[in-house]
Protein backbone atom coordinates (compact mmCIF):
# COMPACT_ATOMS: atom_id res chain seq x y z
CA UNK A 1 0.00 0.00 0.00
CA UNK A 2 2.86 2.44 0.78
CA UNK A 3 4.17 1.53 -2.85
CA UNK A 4 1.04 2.08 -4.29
CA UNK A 5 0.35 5.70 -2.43
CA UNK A 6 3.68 6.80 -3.88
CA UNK A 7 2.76 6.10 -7.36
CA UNK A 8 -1.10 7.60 -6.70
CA UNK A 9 0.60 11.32 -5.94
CA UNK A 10 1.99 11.13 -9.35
CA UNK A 11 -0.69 9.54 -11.52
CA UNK A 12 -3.98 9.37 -9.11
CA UNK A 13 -5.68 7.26 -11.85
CA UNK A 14 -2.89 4.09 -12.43
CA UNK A 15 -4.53 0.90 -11.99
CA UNK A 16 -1.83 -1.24 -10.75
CA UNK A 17 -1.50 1.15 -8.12
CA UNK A 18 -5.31 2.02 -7.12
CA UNK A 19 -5.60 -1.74 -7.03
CA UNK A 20 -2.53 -2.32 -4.84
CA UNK A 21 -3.66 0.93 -2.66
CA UNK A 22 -7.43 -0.24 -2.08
CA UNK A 23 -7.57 -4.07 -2.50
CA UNK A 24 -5.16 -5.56 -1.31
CA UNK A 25 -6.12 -8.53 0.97
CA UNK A 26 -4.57 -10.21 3.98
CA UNK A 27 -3.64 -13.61 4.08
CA UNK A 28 -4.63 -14.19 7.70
CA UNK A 29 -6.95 -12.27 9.92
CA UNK A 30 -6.35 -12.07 14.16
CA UNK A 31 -10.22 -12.41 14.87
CA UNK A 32 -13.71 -12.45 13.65
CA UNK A 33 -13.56 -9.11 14.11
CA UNK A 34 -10.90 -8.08 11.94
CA UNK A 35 -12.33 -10.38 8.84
CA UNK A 36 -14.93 -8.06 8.83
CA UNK A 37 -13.57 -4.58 9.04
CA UNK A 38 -11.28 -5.97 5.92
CA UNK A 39 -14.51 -6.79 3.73
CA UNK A 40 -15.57 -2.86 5.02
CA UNK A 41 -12.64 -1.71 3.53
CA UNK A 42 -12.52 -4.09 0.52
CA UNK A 43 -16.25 -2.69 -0.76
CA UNK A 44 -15.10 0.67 0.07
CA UNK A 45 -12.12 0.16 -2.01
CA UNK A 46 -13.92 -1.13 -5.21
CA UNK A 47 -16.23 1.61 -5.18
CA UNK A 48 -12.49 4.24 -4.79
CA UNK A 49 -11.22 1.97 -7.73
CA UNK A 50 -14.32 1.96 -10.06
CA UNK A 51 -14.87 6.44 -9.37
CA UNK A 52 -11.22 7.09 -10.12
CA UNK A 53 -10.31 3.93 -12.98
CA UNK A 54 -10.04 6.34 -16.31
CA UNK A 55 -10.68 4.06 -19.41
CA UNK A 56 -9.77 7.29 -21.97
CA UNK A 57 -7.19 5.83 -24.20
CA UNK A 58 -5.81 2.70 -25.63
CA UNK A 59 -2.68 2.94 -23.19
CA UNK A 60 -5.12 3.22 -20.22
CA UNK A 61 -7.01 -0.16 -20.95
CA UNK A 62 -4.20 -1.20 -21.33
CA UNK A 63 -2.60 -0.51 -18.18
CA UNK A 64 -5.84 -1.72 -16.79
CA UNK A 65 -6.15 -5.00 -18.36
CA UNK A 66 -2.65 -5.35 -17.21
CA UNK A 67 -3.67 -4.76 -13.77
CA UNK A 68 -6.53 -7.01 -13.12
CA UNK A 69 -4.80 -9.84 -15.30
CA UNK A 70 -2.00 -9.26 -12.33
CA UNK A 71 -3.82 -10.19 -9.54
CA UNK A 72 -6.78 -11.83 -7.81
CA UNK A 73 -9.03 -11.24 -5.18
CA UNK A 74 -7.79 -14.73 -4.04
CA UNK A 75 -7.95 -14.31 -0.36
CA UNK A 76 -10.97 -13.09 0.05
CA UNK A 77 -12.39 -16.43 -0.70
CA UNK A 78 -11.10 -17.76 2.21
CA UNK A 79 -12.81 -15.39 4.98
CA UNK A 80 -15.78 -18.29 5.18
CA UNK A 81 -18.37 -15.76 4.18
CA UNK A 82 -21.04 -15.02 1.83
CA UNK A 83 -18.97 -13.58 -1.15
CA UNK A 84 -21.67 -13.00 -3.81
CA UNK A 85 -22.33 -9.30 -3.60
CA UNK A 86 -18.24 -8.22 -3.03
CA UNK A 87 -17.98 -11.11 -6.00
CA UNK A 88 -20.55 -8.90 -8.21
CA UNK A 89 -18.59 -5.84 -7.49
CA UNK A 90 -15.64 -6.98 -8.61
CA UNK A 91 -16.81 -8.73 -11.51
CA UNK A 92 -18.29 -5.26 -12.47
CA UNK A 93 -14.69 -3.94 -12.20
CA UNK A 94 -13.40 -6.34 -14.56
CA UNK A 95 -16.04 -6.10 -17.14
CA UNK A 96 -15.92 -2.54 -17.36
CA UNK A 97 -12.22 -3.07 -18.20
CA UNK A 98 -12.64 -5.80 -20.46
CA UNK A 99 -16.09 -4.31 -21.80
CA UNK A 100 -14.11 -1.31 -22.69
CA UNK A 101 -11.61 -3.15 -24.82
CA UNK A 102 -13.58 -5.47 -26.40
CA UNK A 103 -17.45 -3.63 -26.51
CA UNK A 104 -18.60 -6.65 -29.19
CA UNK A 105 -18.13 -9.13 -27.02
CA UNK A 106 -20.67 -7.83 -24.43
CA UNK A 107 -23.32 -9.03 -26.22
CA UNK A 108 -25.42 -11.94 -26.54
CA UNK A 109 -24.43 -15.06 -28.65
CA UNK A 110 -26.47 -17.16 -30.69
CA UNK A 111 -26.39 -21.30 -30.48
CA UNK A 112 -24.23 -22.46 -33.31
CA UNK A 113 -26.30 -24.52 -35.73
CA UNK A 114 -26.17 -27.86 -35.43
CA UNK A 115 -26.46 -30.28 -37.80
CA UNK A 116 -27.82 -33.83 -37.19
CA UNK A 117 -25.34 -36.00 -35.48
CA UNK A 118 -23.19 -32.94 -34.96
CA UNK A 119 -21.44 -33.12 -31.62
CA UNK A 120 -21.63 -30.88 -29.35
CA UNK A 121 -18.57 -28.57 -29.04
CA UNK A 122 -17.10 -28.36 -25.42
CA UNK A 123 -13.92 -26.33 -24.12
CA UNK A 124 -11.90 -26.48 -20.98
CA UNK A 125 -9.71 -23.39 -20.21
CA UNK A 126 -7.47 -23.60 -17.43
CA UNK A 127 -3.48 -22.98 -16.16
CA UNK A 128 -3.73 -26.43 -14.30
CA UNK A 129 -3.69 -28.74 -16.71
CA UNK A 130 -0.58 -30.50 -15.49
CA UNK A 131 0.47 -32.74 -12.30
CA UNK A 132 -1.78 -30.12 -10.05
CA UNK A 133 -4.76 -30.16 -7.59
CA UNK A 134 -7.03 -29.32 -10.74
CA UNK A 135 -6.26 -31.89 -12.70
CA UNK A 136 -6.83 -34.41 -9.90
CA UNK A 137 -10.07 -33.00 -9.43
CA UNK A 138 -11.17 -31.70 -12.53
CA UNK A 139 -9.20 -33.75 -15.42
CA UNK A 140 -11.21 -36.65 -15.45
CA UNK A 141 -14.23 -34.00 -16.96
CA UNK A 142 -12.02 -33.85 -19.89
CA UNK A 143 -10.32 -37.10 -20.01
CA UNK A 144 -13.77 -39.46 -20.03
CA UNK A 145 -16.04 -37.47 -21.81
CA UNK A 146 -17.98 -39.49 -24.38
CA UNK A 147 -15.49 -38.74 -27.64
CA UNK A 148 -19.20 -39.65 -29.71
CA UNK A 149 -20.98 -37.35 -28.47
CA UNK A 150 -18.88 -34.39 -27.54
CA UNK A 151 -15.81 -32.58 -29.23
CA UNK A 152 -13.77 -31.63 -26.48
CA UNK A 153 -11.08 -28.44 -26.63
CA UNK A 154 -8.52 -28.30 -23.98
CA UNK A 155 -6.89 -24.88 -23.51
CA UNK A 156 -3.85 -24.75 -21.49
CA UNK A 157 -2.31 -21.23 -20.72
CA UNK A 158 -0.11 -22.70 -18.39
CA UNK A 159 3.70 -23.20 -19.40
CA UNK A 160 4.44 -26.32 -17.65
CA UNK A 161 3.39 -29.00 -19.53
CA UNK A 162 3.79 -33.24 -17.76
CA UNK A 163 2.89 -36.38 -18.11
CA UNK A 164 -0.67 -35.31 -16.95
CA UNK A 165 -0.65 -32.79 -19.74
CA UNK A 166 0.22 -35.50 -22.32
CA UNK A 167 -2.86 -37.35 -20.98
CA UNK A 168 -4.93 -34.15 -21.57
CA UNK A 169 -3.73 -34.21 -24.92
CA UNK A 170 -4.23 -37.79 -26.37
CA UNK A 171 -7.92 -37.91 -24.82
CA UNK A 172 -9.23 -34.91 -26.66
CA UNK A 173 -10.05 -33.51 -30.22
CA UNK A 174 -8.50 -30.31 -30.21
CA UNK A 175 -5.38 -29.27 -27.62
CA UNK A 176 -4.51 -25.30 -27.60
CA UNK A 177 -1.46 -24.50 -25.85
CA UNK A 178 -0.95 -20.79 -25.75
CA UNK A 179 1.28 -20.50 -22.37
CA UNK A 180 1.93 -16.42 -24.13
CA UNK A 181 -2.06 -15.77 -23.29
CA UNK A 182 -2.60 -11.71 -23.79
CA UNK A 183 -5.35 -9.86 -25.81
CA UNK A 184 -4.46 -11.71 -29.02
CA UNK A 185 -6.16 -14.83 -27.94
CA UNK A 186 -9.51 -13.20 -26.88
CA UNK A 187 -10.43 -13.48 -30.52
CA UNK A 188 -8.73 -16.81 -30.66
CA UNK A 189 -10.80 -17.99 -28.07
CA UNK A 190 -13.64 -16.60 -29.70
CA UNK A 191 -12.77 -17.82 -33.24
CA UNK A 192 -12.87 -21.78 -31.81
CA UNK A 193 -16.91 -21.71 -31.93
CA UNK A 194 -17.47 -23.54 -28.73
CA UNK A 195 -21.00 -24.83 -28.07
CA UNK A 196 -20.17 -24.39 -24.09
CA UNK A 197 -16.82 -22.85 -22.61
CA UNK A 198 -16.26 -24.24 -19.00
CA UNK A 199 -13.89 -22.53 -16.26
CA UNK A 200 -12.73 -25.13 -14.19
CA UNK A 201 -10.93 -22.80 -11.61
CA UNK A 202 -11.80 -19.32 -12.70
CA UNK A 203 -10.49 -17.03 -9.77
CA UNK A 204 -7.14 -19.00 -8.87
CA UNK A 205 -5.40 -17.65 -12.33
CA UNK A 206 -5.29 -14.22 -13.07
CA UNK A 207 -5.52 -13.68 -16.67
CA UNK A 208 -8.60 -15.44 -17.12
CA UNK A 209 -10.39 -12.12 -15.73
CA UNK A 210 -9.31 -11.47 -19.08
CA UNK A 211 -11.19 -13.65 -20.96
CA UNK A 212 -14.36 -14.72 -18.00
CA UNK A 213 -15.64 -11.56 -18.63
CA UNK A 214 -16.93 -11.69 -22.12
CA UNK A 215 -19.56 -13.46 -23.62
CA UNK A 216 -17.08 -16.08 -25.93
CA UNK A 217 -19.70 -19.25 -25.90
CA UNK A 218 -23.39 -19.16 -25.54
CA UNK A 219 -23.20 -21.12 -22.52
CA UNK A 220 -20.32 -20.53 -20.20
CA UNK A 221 -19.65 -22.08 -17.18
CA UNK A 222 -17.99 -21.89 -13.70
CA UNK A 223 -17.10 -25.16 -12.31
CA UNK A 224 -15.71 -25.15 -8.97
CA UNK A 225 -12.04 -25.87 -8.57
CA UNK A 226 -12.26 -22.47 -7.07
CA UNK A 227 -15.40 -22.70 -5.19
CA UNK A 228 -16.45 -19.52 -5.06
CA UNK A 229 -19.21 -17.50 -7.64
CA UNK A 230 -17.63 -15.30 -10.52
CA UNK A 231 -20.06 -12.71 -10.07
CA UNK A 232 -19.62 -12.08 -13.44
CA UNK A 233 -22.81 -11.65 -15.91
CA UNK A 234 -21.81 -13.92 -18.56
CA UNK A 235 -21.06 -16.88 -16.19
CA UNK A 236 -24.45 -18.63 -16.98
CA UNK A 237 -23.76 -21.55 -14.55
CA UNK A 238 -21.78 -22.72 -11.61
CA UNK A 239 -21.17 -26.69 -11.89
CA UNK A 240 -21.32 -27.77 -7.98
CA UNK A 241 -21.21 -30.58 -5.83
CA UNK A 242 -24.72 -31.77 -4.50
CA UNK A 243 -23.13 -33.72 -1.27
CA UNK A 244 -21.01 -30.29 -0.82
CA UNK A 245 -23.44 -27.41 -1.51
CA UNK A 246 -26.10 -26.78 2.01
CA UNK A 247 -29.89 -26.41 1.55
CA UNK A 248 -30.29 -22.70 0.16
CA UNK A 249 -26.68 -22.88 -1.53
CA UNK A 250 -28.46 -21.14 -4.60
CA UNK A 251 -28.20 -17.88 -3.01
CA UNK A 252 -24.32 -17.50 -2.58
CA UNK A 253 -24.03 -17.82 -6.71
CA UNK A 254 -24.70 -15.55 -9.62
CA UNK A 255 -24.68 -18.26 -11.67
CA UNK A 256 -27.16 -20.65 -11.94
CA UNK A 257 -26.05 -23.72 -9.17
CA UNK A 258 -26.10 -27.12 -10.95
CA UNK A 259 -26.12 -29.75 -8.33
CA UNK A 260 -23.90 -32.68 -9.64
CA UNK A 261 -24.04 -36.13 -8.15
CA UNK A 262 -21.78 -36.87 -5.32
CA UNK A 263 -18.78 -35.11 -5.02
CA UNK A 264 -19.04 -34.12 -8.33
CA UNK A 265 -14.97 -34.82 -8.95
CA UNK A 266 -13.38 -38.42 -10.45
CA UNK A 267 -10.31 -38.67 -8.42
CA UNK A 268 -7.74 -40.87 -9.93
């Protein structure tokens, strides 16, 4: 925060720094007490960030895609609260930015036509998609889905690739590995036609509040390896657990909750 102030008294509008000034998180909290005066300040701070963000020029969004694609709001998902509304504010942060750069994909998006026995196009965006927690929980979604009736797209931004990326690769149709992911693959993303594009840990990996933002599918989809709702508009559902999700679940999520069987996760 002292960093951030001294860069605010020259340029009182850079979004690195109004970010690092007014949202920055702790990692651990004292008391019950002090969890809460944090998520004070943290909804005080998104409303500072949103009245002095400046989106005037092509080197402003810039800076400002830079900044949200530098960071998370990680921590805050680990206060073992109700984080829909904070969620919703930040999610408006991030789609004004994004909205800004990219005003055409705002809007809605027709079903691609499909023809009879046409399978149904399915894509799987993620970092993770190597020896990690996510693939553990999360590969087997893109591993074992029916190859007859579902053309599956894995996109790894990560650079590490392992054996578990190798078994990423063989099992599906189409395997995108774009470990330099920036602006030019927003239209890349775009340009793959996906029936349904699914974010298997959308808030863990910063540069996907590049991309979550924008309507790139028809049907998009938050799925839980960060458990915690997107907030963001064009998240149409939230792929849950039913064992894991407590009667009235439905109202921590902007996304619509899908209830999946069990745990919801194949662990190998």
């Amino acid at each position: 925060r002292e960093f951030s102030r001294k860069v605010l008294e020259q340029d009182p509008h850079q979004p690195h720094a109004l970010m690092g000034n007014h949202l920055v998180l702790p990692v651990l909290h004292m008391d019950e007490e002090s969890i809460q005066k944090v998520r004070d300040d943290y909804a005080k701070g998104l409303e500072t960030v949103s009245n002095l963000l400046v989106l005037d020029s092509s080197a402003r969004i810039i800076e400002a895609v830079d900044a949200i694609t530098s960071t998370t709001n990680f921590c805050l998902h680990y206060q073992g609260r109700n984080d829909l509304e904070l969620q919703r504010s930040y999610a408006q942060l991030c789609e004004r930015i994004m909205g800004t750069a990219f005003p055409d994909y705002m809007q809605p998006m027709q079903r691609r036509k499909q023809e009879s026995g046409d399978k149904l196009r399915v894509g799987f965006i993620s970092s993770y998609w190597r020896h990690h927690s996510i693939f553990k929980t999360h590969g087997a979604f893109v591993t074992q889905l029916s190859r007859d009736r579902f053309e599956v797209h894995a996109i790894h931004i990560g650079s590490e690739c392992d054996v578990a990326t190798e078994q990423i690769k063989e099992a599906v149709a189409h395997f995108h590995h774009w470990p330099d992911f920036g602006l030019t693959h927003v239209e890349r993303l775009r340009e793959l036609n996906l029936d349904v594009l699914i974010y298997p840990d959308y808030g863990m990996e910063p540069r996907l509040q590049m991309v979550a933002p924008l309507r790139l599918a028809p049907v998009q989809c938050n799925m839980g390896g960060h458990p915690v709702t997107s907030g963001l508009q064009h998240m149409d559902y939230f792929l849950s657990s039913d064992l894991m999700e407590p009667e009235g679940g439905e109202s921590h999520y902007s996304e619509k909750l899908v209830r999946l069987p069990g745990l919801m996760s194949s662990y190998p």
